[in-house]
PDB file of N, CA and C in Angstrom:
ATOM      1  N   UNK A   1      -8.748 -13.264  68.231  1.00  0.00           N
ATOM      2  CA  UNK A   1      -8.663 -13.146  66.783  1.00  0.00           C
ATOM      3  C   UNK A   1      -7.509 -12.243  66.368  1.00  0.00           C
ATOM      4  N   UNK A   2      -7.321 -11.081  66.985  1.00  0.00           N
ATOM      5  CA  UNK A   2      -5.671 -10.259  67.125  1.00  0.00           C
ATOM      6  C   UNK A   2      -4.856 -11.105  66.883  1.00  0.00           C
ATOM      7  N   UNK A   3      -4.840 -11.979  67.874  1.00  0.00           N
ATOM      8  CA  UNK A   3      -3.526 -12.810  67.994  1.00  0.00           C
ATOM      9  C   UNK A   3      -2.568 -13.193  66.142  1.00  0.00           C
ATOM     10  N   UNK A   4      -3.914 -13.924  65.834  1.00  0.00           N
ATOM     11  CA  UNK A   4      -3.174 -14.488  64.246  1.00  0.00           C
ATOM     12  C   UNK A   4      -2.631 -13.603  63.277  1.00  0.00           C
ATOM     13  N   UNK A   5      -3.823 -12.355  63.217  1.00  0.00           N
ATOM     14  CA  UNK A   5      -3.832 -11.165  62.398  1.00  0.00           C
ATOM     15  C   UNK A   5      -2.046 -10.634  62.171  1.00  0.00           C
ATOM     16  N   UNK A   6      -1.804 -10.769  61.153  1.00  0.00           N
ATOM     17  CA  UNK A   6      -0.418  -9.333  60.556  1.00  0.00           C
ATOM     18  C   UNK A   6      -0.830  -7.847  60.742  1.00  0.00           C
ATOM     19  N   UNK A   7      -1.927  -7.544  60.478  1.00  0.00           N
ATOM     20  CA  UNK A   7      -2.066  -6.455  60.480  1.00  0.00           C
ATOM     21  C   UNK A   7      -3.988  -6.298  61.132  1.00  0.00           C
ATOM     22  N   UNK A   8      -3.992  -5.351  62.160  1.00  0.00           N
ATOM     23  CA  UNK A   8      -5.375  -5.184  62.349  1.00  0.00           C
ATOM     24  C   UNK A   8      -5.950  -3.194  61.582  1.00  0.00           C
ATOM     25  N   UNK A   9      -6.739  -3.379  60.737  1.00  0.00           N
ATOM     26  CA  UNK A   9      -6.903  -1.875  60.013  1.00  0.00           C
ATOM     27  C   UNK A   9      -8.152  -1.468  61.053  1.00  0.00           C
ATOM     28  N   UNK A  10      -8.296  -0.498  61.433  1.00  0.00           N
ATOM     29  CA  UNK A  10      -9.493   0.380  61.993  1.00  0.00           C
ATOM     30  C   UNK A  10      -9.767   1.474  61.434  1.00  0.00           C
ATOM     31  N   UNK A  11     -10.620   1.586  61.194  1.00  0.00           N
ATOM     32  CA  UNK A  11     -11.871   3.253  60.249  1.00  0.00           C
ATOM     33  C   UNK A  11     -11.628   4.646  61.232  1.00  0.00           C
ATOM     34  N   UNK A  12     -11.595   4.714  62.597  1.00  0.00           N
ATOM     35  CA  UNK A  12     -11.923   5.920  62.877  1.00  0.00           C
ATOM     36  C   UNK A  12     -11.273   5.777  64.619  1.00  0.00           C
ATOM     37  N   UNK A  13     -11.498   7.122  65.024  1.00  0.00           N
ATOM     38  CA  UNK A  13     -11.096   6.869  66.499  1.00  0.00           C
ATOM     39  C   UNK A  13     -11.711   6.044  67.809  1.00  0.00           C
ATOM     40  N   UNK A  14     -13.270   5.372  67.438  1.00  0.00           N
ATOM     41  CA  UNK A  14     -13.742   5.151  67.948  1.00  0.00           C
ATOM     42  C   UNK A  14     -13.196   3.558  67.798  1.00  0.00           C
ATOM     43  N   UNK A  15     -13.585   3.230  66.689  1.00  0.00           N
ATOM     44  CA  UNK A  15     -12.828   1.557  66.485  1.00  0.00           C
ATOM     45  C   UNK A  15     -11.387   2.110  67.488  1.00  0.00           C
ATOM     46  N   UNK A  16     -10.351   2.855  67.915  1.00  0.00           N
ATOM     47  CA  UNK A  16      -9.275   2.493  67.861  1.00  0.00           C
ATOM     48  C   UNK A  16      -9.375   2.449  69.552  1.00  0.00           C
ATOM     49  N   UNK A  17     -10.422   3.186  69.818  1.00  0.00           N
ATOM     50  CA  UNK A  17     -10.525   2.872  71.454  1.00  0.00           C
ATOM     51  C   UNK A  17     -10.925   1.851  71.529  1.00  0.00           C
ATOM     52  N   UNK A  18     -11.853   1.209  71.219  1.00  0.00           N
ATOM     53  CA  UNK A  18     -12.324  -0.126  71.062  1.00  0.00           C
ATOM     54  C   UNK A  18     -11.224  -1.311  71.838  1.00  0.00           C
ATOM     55  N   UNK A  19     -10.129  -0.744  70.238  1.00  0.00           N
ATOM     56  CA  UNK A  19      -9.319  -1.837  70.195  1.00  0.00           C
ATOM     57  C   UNK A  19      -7.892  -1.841  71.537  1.00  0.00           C
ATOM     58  N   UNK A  20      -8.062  -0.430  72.051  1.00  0.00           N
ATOM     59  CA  UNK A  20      -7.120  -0.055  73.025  1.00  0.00           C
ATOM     60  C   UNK A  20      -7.703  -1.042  73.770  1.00  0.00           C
ATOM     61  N   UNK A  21      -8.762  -1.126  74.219  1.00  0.00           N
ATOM     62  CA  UNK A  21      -9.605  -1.694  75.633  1.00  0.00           C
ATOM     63  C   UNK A  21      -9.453  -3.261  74.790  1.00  0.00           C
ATOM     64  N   UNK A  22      -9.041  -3.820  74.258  1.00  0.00           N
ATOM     65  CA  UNK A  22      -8.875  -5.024  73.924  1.00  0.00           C
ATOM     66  C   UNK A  22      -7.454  -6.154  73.771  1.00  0.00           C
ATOM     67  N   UNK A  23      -6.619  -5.108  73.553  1.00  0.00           N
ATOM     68  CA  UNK A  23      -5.198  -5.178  73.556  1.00  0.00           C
ATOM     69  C   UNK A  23      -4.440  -4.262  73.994  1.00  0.00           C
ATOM     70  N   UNK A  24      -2.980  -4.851  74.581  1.00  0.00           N
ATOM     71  CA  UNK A  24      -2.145  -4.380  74.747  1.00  0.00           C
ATOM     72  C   UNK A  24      -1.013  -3.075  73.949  1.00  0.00           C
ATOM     73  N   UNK A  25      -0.577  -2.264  75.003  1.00  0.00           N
ATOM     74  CA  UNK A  25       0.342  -0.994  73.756  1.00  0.00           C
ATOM     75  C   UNK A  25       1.005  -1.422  72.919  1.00  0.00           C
ATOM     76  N   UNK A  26       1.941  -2.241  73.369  1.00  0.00           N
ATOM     77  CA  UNK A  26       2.719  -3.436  72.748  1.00  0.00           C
ATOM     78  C   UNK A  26       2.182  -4.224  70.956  1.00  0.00           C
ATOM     79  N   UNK A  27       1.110  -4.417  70.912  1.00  0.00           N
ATOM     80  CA  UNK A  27       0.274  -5.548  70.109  1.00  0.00           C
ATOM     81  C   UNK A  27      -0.908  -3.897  69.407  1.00  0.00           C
ATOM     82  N   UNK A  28      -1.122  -2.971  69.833  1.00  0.00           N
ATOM     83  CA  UNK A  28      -1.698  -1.922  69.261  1.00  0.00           C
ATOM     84  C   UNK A  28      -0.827  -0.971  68.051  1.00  0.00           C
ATOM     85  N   UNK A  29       0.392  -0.738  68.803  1.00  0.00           N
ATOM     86  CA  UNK A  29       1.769  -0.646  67.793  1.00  0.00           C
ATOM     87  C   UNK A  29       1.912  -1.120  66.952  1.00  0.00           C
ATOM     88  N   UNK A  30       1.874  -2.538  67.137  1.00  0.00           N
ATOM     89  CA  UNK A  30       2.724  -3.377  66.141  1.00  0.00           C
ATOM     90  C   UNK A  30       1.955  -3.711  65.135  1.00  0.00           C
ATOM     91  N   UNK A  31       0.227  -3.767  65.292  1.00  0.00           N
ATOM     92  CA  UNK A  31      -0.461  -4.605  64.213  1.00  0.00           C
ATOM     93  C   UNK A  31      -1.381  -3.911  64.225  1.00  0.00           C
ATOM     94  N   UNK A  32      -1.792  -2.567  64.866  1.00  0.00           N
ATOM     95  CA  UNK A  32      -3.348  -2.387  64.432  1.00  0.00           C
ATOM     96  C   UNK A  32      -2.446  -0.952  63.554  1.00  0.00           C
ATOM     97  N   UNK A  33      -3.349  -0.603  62.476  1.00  0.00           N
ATOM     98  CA  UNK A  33      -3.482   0.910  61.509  1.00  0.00           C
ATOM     99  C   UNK A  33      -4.541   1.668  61.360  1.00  0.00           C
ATOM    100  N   UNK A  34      -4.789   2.541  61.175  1.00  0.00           N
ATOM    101  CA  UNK A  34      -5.466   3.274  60.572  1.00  0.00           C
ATOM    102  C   UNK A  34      -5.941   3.220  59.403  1.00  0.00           C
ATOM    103  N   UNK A  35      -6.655   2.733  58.790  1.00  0.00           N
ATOM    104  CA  UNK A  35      -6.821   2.279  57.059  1.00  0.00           C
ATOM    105  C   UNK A  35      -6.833   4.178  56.111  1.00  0.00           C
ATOM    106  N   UNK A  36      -7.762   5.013  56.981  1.00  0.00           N
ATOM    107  CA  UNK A  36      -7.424   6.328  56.616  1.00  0.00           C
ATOM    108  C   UNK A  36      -5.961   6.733  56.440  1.00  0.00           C
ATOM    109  N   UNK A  37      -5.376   6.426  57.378  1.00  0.00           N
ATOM    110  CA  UNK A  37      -3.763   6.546  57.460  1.00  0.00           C
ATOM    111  C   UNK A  37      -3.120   6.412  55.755  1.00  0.00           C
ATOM    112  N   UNK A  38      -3.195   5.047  55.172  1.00  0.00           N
ATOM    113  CA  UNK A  38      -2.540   5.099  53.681  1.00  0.00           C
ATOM    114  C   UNK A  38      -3.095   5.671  52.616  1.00  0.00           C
ATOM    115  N   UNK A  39      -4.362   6.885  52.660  1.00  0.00           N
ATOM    116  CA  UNK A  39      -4.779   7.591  51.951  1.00  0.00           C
ATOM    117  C   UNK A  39      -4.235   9.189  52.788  1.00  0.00           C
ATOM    118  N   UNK A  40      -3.582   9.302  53.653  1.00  0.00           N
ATOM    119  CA  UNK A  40      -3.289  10.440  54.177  1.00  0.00           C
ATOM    120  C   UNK A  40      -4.339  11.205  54.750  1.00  0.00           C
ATOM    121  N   UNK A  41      -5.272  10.372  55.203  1.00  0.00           N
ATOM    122  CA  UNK A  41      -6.725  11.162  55.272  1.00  0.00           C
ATOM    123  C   UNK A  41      -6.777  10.878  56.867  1.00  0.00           C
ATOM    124  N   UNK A  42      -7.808  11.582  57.773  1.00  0.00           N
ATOM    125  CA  UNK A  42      -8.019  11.551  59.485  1.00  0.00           C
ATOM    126  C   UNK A  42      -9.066  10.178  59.665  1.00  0.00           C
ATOM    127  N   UNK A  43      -9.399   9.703  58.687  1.00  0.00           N
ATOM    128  CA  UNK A  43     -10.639   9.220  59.209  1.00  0.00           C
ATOM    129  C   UNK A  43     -11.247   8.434  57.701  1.00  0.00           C
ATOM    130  N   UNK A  44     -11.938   6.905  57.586  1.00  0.00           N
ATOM    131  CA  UNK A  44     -12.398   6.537  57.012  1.00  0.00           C
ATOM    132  C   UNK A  44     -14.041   7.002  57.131  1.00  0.00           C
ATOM    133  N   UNK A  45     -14.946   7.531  56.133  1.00  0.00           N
ATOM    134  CA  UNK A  45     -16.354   8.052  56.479  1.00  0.00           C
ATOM    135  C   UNK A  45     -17.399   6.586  56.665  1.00  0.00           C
ATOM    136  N   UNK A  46     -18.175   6.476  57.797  1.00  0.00           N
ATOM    137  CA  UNK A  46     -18.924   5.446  57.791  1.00  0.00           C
ATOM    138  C   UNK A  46     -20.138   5.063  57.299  1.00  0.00           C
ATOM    139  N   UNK A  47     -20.126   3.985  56.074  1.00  0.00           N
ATOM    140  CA  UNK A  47     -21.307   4.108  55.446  1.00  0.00           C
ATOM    141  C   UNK A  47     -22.735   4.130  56.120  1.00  0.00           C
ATOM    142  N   UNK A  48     -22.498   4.122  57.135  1.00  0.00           N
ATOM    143  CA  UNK A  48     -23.743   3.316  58.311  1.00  0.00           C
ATOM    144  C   UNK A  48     -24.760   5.005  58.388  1.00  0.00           C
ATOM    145  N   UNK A  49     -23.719   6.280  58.556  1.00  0.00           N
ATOM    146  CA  UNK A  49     -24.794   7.056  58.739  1.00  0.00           C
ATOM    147  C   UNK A  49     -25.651   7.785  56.987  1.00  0.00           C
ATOM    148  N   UNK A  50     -25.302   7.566  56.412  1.00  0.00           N
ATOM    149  CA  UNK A  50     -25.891   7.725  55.270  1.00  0.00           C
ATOM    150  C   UNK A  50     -26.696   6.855  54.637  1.00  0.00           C
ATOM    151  N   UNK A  51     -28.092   7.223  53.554  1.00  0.00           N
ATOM    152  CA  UNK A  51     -28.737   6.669  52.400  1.00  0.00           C
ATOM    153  C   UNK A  51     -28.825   7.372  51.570  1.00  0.00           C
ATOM    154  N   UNK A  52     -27.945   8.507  51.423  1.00  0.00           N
ATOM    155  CA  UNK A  52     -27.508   9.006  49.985  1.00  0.00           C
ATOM    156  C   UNK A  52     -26.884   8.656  48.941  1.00  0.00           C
ATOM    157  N   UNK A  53     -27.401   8.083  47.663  1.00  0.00           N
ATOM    158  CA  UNK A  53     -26.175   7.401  47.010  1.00  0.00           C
ATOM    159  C   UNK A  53     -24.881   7.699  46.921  1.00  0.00           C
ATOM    160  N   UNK A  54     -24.913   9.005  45.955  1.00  0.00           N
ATOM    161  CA  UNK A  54     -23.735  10.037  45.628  1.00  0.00           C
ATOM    162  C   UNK A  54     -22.841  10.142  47.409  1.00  0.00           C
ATOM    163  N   UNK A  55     -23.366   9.962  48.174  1.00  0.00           N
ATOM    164  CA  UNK A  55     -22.485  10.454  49.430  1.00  0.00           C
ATOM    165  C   UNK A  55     -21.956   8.680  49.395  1.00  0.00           C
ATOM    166  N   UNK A  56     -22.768   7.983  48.975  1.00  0.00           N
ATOM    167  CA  UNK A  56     -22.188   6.377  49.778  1.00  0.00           C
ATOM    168  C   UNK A  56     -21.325   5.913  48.922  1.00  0.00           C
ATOM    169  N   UNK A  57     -21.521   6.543  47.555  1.00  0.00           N
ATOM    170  CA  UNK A  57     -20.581   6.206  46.451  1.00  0.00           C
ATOM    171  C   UNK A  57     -18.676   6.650  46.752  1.00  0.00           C
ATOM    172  N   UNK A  58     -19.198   8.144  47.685  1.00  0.00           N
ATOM    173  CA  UNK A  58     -17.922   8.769  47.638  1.00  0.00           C
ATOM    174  C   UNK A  58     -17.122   7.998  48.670  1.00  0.00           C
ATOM    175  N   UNK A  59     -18.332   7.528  50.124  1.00  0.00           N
ATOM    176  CA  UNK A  59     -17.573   6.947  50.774  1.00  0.00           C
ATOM    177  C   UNK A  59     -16.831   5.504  50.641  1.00  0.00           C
ATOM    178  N   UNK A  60     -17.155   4.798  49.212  1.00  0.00           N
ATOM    179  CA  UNK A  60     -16.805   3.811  49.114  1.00  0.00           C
ATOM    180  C   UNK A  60     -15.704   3.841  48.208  1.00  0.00           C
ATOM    181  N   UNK A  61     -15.711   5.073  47.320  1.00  0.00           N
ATOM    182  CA  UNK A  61     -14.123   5.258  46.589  1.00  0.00           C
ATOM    183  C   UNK A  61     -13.679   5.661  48.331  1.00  0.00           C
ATOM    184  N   UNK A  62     -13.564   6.675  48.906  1.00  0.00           N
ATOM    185  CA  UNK A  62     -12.247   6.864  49.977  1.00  0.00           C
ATOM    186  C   UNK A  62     -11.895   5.327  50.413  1.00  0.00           C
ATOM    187  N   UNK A  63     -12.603   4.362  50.430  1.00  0.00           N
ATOM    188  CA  UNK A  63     -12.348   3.149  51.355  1.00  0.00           C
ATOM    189  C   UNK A  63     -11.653   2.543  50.444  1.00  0.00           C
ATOM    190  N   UNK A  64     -11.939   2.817  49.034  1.00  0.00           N
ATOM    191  CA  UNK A  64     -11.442   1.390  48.275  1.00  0.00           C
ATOM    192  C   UNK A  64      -9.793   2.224  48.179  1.00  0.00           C
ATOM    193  N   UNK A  65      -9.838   3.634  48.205  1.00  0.00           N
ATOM    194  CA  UNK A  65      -8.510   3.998  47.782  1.00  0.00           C
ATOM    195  C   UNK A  65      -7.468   3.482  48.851  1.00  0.00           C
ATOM    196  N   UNK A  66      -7.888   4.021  49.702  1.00  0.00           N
ATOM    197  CA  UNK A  66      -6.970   3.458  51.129  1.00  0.00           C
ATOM    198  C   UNK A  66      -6.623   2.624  51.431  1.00  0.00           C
ATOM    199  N   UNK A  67      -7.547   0.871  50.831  1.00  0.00           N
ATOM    200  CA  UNK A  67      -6.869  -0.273  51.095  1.00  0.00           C
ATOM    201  C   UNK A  67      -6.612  -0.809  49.914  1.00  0.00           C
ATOM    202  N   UNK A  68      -6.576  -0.201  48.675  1.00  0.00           N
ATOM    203  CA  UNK A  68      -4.949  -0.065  47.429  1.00  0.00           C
ATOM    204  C   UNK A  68      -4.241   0.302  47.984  1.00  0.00           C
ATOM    205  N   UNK A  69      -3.984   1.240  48.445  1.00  0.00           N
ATOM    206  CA  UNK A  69      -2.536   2.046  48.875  1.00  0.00           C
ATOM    207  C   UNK A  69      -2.425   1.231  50.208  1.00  0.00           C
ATOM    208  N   UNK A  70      -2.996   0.782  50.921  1.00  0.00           N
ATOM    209  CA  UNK A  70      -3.049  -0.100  52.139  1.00  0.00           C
ATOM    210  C   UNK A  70      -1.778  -1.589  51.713  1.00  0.00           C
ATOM    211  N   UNK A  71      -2.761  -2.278  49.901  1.00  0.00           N
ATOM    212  CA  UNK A  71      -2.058  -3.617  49.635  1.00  0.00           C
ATOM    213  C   UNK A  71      -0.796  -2.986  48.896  1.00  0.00           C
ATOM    214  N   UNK A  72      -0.738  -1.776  48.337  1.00  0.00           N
ATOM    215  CA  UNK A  72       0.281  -1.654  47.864  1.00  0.00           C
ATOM    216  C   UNK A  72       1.804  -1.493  48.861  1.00  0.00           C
ATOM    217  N   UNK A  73       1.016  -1.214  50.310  1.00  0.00           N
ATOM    218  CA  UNK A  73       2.395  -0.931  50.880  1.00  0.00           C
ATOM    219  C   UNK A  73       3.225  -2.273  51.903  1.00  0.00           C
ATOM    220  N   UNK A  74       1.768  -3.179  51.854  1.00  0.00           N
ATOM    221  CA  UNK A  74       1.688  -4.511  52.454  1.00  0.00           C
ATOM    222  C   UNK A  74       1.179  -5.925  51.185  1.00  0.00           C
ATOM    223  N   UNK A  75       2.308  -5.786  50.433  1.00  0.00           N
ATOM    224  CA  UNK A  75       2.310  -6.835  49.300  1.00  0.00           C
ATOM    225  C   UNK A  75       2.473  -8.014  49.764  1.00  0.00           C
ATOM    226  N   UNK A  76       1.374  -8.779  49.525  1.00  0.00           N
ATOM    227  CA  UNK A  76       1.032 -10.462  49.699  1.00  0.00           C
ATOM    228  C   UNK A  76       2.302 -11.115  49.387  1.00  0.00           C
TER     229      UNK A  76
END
């Protein structure tokens, strides 16, 4: 599924090992990001460990900001 992808985004360090053990340095370079990365931030927060609203709310503005600034820097 890499293969087709322009760009592969990953949330955190754990997705990025993931994706090490799946692809090449070569093809990790070139197409996978950090989605935290275009908000200047370490890390996207994962909604998975929370059922707090107010906390799931916040984590879903950091996500939505990052992939604006994500399409803004990768215009369709």
């Amino acid at each position: 599924m890499i293969d087709w992808a322009d760009v592969v985004l990953y949330m955190d360090g754990g997705n990025k090992k993931r994706l090490q053990g799946l692809v090449d340095q070569a093809t990790m370079e070139s197409k996978c990001r950090l989605l935290a990365s275009y908000g200047s931030l370490r890390r996207v927060p994962d909604p998975n460990y929370t059922s707090d609203p107010e906390e799931l709310r916040r984590m879903f503005s950091v996500a939505e900001l990052c992939t604006m600034k994500f399409l803004e820097a990768h215009p369709a």
